[in-house]
Protein backbone atom coordinates (compact mmCIF):
# COMPACT_ATOMS: atom_id res chain seq x y z
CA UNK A 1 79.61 76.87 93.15
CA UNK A 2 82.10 75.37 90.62
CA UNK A 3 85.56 76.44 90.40
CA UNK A 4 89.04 74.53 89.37
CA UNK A 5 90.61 74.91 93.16
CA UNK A 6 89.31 75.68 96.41
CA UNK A 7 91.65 75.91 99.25
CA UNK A 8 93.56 74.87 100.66
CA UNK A 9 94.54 74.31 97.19
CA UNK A 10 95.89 77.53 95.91
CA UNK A 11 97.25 78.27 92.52
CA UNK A 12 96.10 81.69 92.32
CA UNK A 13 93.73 84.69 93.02
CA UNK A 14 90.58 82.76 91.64
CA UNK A 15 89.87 80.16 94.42
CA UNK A 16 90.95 82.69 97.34
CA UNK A 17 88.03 84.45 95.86
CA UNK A 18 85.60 82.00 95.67
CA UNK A 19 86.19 80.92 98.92
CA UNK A 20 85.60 84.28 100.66
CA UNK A 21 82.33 84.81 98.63
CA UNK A 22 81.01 80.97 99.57
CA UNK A 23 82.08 81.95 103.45
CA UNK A 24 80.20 85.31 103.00
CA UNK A 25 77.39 83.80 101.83
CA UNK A 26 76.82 81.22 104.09
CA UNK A 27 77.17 83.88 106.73
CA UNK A 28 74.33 85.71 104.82
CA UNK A 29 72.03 82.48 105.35
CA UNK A 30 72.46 80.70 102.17
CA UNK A 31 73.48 76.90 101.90
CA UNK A 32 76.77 76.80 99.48
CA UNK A 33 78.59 73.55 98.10
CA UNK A 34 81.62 74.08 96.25
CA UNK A 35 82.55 71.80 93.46
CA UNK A 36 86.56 71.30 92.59
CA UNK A 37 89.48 69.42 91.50
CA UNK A 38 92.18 68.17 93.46
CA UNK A 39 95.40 65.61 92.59
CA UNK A 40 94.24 62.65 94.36
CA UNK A 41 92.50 59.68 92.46
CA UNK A 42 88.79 59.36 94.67
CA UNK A 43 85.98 62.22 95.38
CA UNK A 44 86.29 63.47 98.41
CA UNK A 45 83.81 65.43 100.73
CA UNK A 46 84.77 67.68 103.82
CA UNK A 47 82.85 70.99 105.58
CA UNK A 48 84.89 74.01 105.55
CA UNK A 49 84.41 76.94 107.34
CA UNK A 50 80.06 76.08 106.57
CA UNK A 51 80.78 75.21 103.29
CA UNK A 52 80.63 71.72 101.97
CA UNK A 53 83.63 70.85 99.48
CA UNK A 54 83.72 68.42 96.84
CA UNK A 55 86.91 67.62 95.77
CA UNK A 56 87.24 65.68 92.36
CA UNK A 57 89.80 63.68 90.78
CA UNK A 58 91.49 65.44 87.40
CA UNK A 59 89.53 63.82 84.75
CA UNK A 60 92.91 64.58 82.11
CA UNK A 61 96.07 63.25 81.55
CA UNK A 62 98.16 65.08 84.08
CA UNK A 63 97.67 67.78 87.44
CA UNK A 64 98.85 70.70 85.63
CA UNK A 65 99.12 72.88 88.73
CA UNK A 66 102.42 73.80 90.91
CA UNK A 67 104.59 71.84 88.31
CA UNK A 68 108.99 72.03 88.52
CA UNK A 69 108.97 71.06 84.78
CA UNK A 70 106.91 72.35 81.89
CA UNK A 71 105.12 69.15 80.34
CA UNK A 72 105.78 68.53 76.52
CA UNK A 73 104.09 70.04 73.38
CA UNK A 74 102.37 67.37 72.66
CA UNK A 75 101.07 66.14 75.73
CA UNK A 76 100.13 70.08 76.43
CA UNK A 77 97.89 69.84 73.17
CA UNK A 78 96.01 66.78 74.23
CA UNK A 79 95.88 67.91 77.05
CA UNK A 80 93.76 70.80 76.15
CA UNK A 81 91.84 68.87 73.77
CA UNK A 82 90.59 66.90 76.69
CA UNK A 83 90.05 69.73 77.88
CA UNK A 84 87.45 71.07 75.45
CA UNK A 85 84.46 68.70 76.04
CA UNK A 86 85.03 66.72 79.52
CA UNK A 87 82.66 63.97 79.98
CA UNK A 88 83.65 62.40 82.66
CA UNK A 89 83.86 65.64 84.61
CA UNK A 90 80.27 66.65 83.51
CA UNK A 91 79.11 63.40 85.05
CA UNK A 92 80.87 63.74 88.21
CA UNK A 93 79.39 67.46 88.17
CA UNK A 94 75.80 65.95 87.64
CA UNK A 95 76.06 63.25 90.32
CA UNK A 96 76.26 65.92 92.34
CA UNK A 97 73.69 68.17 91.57
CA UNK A 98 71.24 65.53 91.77
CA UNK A 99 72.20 64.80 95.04
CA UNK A 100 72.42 68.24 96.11
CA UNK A 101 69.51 69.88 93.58
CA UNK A 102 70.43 73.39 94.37
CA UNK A 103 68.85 76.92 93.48
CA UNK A 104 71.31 78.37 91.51
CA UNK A 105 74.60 76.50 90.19
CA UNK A 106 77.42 78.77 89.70
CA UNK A 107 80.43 78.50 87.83
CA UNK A 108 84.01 80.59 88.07
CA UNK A 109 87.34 79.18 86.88
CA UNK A 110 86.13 75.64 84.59
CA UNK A 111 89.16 74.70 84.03
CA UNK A 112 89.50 70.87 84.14
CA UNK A 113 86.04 70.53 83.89
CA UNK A 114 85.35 72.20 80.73
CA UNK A 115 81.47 74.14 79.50
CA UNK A 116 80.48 70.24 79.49
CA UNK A 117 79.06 70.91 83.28
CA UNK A 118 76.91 74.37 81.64
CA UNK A 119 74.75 71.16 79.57
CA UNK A 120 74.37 69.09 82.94
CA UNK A 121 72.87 72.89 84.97
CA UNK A 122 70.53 73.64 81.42
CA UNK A 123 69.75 70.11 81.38
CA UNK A 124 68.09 69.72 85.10
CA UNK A 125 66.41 73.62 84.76
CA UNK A 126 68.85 75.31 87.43
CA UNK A 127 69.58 78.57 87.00
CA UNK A 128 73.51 78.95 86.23
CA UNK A 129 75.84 82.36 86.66
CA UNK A 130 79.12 82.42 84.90
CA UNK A 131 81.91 84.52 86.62
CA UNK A 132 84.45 85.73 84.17
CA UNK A 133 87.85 85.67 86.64
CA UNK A 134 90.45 84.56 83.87
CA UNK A 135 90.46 84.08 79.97
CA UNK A 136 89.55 80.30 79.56
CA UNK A 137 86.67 80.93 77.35
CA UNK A 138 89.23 82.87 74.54
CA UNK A 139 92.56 81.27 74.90
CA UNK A 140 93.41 77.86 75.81
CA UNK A 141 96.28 79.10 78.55
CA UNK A 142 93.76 81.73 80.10
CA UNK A 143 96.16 84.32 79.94
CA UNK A 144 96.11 85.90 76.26
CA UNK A 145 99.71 85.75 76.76
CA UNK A 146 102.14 83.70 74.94
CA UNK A 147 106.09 83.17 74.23
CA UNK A 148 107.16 86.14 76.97
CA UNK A 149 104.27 88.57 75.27
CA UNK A 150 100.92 89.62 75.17
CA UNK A 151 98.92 88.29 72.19
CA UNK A 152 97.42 91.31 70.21
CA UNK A 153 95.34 88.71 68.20
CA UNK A 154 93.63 84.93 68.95
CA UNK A 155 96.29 82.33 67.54
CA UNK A 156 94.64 79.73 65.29
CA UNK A 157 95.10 76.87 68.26
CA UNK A 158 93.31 78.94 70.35
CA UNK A 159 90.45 79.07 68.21
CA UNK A 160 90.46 75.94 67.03
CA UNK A 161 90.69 74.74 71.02
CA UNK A 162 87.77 77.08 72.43
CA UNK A 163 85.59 76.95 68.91
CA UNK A 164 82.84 75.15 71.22
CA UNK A 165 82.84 77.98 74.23
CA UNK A 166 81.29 80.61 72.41
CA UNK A 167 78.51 79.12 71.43
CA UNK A 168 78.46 77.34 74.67
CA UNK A 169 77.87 80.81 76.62
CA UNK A 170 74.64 81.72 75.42
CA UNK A 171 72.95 79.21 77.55
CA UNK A 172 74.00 80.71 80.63
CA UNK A 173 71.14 82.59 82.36
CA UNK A 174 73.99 85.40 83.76
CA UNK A 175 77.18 86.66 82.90
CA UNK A 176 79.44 88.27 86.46
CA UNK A 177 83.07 89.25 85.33
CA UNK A 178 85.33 91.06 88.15
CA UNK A 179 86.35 93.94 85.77
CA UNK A 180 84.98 95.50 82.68
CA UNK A 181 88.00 94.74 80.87
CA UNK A 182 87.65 91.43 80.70
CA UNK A 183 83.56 91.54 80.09
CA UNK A 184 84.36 93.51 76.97
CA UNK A 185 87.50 91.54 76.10
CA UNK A 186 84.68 88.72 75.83
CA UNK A 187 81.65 90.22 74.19
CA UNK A 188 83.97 92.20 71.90
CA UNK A 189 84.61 88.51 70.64
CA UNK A 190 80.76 87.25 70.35
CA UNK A 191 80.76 85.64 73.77
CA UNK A 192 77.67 85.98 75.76
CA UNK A 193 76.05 87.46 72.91
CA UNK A 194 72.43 89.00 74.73
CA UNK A 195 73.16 87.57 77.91
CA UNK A 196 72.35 89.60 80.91
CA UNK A 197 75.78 91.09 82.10
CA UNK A 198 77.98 92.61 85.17
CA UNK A 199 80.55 93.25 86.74
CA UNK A 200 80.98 92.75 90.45
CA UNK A 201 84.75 93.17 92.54
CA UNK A 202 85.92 90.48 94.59
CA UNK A 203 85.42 90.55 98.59
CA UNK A 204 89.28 91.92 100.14
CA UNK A 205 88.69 90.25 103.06
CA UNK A 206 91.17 88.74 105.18
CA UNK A 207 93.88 91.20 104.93
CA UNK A 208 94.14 93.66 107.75
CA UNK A 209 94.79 97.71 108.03
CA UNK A 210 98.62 98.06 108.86
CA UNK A 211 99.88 100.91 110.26
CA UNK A 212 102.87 102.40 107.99
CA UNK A 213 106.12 100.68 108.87
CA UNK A 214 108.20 102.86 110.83
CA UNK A 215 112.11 101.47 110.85
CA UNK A 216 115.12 103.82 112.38
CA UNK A 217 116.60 104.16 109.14
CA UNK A 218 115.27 105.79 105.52
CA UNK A 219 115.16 102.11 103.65
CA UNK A 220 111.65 102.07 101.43
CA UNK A 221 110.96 98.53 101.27
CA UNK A 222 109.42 97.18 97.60
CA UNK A 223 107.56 94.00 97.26
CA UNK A 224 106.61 91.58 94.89
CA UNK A 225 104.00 88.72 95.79
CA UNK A 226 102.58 85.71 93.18
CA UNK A 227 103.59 83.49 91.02
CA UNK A 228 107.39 83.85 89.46
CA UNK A 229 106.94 83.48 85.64
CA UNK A 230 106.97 85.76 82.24
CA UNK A 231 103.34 86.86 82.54
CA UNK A 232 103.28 88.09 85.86
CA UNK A 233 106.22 90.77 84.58
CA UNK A 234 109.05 89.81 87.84
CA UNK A 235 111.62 90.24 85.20
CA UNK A 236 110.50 93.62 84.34
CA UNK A 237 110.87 94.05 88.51
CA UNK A 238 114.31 93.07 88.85
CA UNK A 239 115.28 94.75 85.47
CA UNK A 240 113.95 97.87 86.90
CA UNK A 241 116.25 97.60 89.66
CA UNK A 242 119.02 98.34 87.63
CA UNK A 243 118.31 102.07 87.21
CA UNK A 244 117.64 102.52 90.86
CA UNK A 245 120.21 105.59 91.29
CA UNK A 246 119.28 105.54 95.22
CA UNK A 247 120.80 102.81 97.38
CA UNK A 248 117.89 103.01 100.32
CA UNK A 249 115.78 100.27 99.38
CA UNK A 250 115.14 96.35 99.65
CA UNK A 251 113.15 94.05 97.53
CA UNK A 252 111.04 91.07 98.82
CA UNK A 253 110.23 88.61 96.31
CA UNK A 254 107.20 85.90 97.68
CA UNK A 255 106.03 83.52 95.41
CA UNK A 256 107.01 79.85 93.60
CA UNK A 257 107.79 79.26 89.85
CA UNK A 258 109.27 76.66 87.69
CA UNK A 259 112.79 75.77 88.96
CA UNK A 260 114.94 77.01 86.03
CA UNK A 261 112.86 79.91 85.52
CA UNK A 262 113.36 80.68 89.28
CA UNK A 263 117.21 79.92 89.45
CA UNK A 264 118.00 81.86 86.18
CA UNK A 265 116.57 85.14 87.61
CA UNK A 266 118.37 84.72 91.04
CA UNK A 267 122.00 84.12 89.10
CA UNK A 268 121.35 87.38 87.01
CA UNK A 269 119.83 89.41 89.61
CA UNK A 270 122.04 89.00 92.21
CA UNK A 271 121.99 92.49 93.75
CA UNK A 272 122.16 91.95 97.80
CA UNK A 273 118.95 93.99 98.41
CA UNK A 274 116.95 91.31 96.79
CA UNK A 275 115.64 88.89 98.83
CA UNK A 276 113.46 85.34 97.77
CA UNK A 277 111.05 84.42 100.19
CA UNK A 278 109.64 81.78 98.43
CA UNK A 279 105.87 81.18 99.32
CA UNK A 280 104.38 83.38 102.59
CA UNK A 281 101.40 84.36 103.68
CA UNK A 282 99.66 87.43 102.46
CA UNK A 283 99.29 89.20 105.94
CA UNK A 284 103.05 88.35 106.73
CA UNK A 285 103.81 89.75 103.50
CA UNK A 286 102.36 93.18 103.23
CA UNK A 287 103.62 93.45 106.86
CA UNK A 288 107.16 93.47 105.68
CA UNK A 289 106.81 95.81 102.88
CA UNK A 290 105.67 99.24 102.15
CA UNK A 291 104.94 99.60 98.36
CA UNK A 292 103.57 96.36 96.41
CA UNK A 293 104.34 96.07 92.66
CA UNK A 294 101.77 94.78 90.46
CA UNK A 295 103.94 94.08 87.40
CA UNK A 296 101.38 91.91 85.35
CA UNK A 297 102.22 91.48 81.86
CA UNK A 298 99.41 89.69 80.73
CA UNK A 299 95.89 91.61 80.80
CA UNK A 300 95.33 90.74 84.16
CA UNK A 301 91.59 90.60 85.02
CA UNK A 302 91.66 92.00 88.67
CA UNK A 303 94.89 91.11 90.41
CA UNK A 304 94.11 90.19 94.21
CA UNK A 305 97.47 91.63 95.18
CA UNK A 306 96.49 94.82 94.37
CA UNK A 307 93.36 95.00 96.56
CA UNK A 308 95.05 93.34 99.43
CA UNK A 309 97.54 95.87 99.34
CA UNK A 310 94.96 98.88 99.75
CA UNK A 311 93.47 97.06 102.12
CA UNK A 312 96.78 96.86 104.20
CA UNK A 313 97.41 100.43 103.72
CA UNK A 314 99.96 100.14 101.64
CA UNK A 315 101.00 101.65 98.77
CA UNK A 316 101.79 100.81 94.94
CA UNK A 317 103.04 100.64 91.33
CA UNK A 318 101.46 99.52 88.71
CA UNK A 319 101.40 97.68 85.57
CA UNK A 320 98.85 99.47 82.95
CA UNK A 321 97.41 95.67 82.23
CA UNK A 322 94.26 94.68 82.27
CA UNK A 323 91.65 95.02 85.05
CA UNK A 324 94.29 96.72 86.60
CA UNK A 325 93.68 100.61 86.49
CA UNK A 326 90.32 99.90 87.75
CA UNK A 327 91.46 99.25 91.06
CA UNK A 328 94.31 101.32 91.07
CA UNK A 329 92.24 104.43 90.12
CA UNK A 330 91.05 103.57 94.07
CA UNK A 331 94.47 104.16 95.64
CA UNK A 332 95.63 106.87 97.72
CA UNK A 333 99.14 106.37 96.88
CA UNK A 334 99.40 104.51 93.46
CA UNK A 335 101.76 105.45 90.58
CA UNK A 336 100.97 103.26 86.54
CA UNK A 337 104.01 102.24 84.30
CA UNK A 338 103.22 100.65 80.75
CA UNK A 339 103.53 97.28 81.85
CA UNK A 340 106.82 96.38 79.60
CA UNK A 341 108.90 99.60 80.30
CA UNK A 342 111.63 98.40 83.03
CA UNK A 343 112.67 102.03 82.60
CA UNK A 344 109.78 103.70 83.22
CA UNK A 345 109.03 101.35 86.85
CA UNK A 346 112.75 102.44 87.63
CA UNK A 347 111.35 105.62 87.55
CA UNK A 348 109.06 106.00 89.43
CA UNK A 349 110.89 103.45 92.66
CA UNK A 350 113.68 106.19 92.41
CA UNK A 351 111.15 108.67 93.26
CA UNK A 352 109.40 106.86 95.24
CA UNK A 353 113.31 106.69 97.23
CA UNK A 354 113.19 110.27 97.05
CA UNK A 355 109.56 110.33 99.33
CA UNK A 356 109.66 107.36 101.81
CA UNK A 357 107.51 108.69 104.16
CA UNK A 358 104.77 109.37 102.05
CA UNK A 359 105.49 106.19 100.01
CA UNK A 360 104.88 104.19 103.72
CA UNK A 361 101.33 105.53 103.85
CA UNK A 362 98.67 104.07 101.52
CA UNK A 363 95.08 102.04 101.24
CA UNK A 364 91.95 102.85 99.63
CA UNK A 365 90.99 106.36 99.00
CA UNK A 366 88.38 106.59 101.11
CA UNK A 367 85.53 104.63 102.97
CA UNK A 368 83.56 104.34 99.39
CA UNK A 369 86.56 102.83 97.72
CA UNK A 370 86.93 100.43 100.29
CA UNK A 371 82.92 99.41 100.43
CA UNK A 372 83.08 98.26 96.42
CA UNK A 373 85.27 95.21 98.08
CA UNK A 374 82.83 94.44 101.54
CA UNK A 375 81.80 91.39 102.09
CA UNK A 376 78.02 92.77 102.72
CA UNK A 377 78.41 94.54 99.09
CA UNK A 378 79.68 92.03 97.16
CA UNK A 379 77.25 89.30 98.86
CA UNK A 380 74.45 91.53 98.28
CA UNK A 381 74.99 92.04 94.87
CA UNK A 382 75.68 88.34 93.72
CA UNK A 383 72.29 87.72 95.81
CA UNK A 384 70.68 89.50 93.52
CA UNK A 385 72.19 88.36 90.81
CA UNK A 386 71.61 84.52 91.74
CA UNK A 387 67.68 85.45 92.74
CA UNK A 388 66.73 87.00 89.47
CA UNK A 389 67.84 88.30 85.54
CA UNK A 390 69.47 91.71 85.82
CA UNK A 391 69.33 94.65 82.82
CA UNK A 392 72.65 93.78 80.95
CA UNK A 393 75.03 96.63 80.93
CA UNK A 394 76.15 95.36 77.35
């Protein structure tokens, strides 16, 4: 398995991911080594949990992850042209494979290694699966979000940046992407053109079923857990606080950002019942809350939050981004906003205030929901996917 960051690394939803599907399936009796990148300047090679992790150094001209300051235009754009066709990470990548010479090589976030490691899996006859979990192969920030807003069309650096990844995904023997929306957002581009397709959830694991919070007074308790930027819609959040016309509530903000970004929202959004936790722990988290927003600005291919919180019990609003009504459709209590419309989330948190009790309850809507995110499911059906070509749902 290939992916940018494996913990205890963590940037995002992606490697928490990967890492409960390699678990899983060395629980299910498979052998699974996990390729990644880490900051440091040597390989490095450590079991985990069954799993044997290779960490590699950043072939590129910077770390680009958990930065205080946004690097400069220009050293952004080489970045990414680096980016594009990486060499020396393909080599590193092939080292290992011959070493390793596994069944099936498969690839998730390739960021920092670039499609240069698809040539080195075609080359040697191994069978390679492509999970879709972000937007790497369409937009060179992986988000289709740009200057505080969703980009309705490719911009020409984009393009120009990714020209090589289209034509890049037709060798891959499998296409897996966590949601249909971002499957389509692919093909409807000409990626993955014929290539068997699927879509297959992520495992929820780790995150256990909390009993409603039950406090002495009538204070519904919002949350908001991930990364504090633009795309990921926490200004929408706090600007929805604004119209909150109830005064029971609380806000719980977990998560890191850039510096400024961080310390501009705190000086504007000041309101007492807003508190920064900075990072925490999922289970501590959803322990402390009762509703989880999922703000997401950017089309969000299937936000980990948001099946963590079912899987707590809790319950949530929603940004209309995205991968995201696909999992929200599988709430008991759930409520959608359009993603933008600070208004419209004020909304529905003042009648949520109106309802704490029910607001406190939550989870998956029933025991078929909550088996689309099982371990045994989601091992099963990547199994298959790894043993043999499925009928593409295309």
């Amino acid at each position: 398995m290939v992916n940018t960051l494996y913990p205890p690394i963590l940037f995002g939803g992606a490697e928490k991911s990967v890492s409960l599907l390699a678990e899983a399936l060395v629980r299910s009796g498979d052998q699974v080594t996990v390729i990644s990148l880490h900051p440091g300047m040597e390989k490095s090679v450590e079991m985990l949990n069954g799993v044997r992790v290779y960490r590699l150094p950043m072939d590129n001209r910077y770390w680009p992850f958990h930065l205080t300051e946004k690097p400069g235009q220009a050293s952004r754009l080489l970045w990414h042209i680096g980016d594009a066709w990486n060499g020396k990470a393909a080599k590193r990548v092939a080292e290992i494979l011959d070493e390793e010479k596994p069944d099936v090589v498969h690839t998730n976030n390739i960021l920092g290694f670039s499609v240069a490691v698809w040539s080195e899996a075609r080359t040697r006859s191994i069978r390679l699966v492509h999970t879709l979990r972000d937007y790497y192969m369409l937009c060179s920030r992986c988000a289709l979000f740009r200057d505080g807003a969703l980009c309705e069309q490719r911009c020409l650096d984009c393009k120009a940046l990714t020209m090589n990844r289209r034509q890049a995904s037709q060798i891959v023997d499998t296409v897996v992407s966590n949601s249909a929306y971002v499957l389509k957002s692919h093909t409807d581009c000409g990626y993955f053109s014929g290539v068997p397709s699927t879509v297959i959830f992520n495992i929820a694991g780790g995150i256990a079923n909390l009993a409603p919070r039950n406090p002495t007074d009538n204070t519904l308790v919002f949350g908001y857990i991930g990364k504090i930027e633009d795309e990921k819609g926490i200004h929408i959040v706090l600007e929805a606080t604004k119209y909150l016309t109830n005064t029971n509530w609380r806000l719980l903000i977990a998560g890191a950002g850039l510096d400024v970004y961080v310390n501009n929202l705190k000086q504007k959004y000041n309101d007492p019942k807003i508190e920064w936790l900075g990072f925490v722990g999922a289970q501590r988290f959803y322990e402390s809350i009762d509703t989880t927003i999922v703000s997401s600005i950017w089309p969000e291919p299937l936000p980990r939050t948001l099946i963590e919180t079912f899987a707590a019990g809790k319950s949530a609003i929603c940004a209309a981004s995205g991968g995201i009504p696909e999992i929200a459709n599988l709430g008991k209590v759930v409520e959608i906003y359009r993603a933008t419309n600070a208004h419209a989330l004020g909304a529905i948190m003042n009648r949520a205030l109106l309802n704490v009790q029910h607001w406190r309850g939550g989870g998956f809507l029933d025991a078929i929901a909550l088996d689309r995110f099982s371990e045994t499911k989601i091992t099963s059906l990547y199994r298959s996917v790894y043993r043999t070509d499925i009928k593409s749902n295309q």
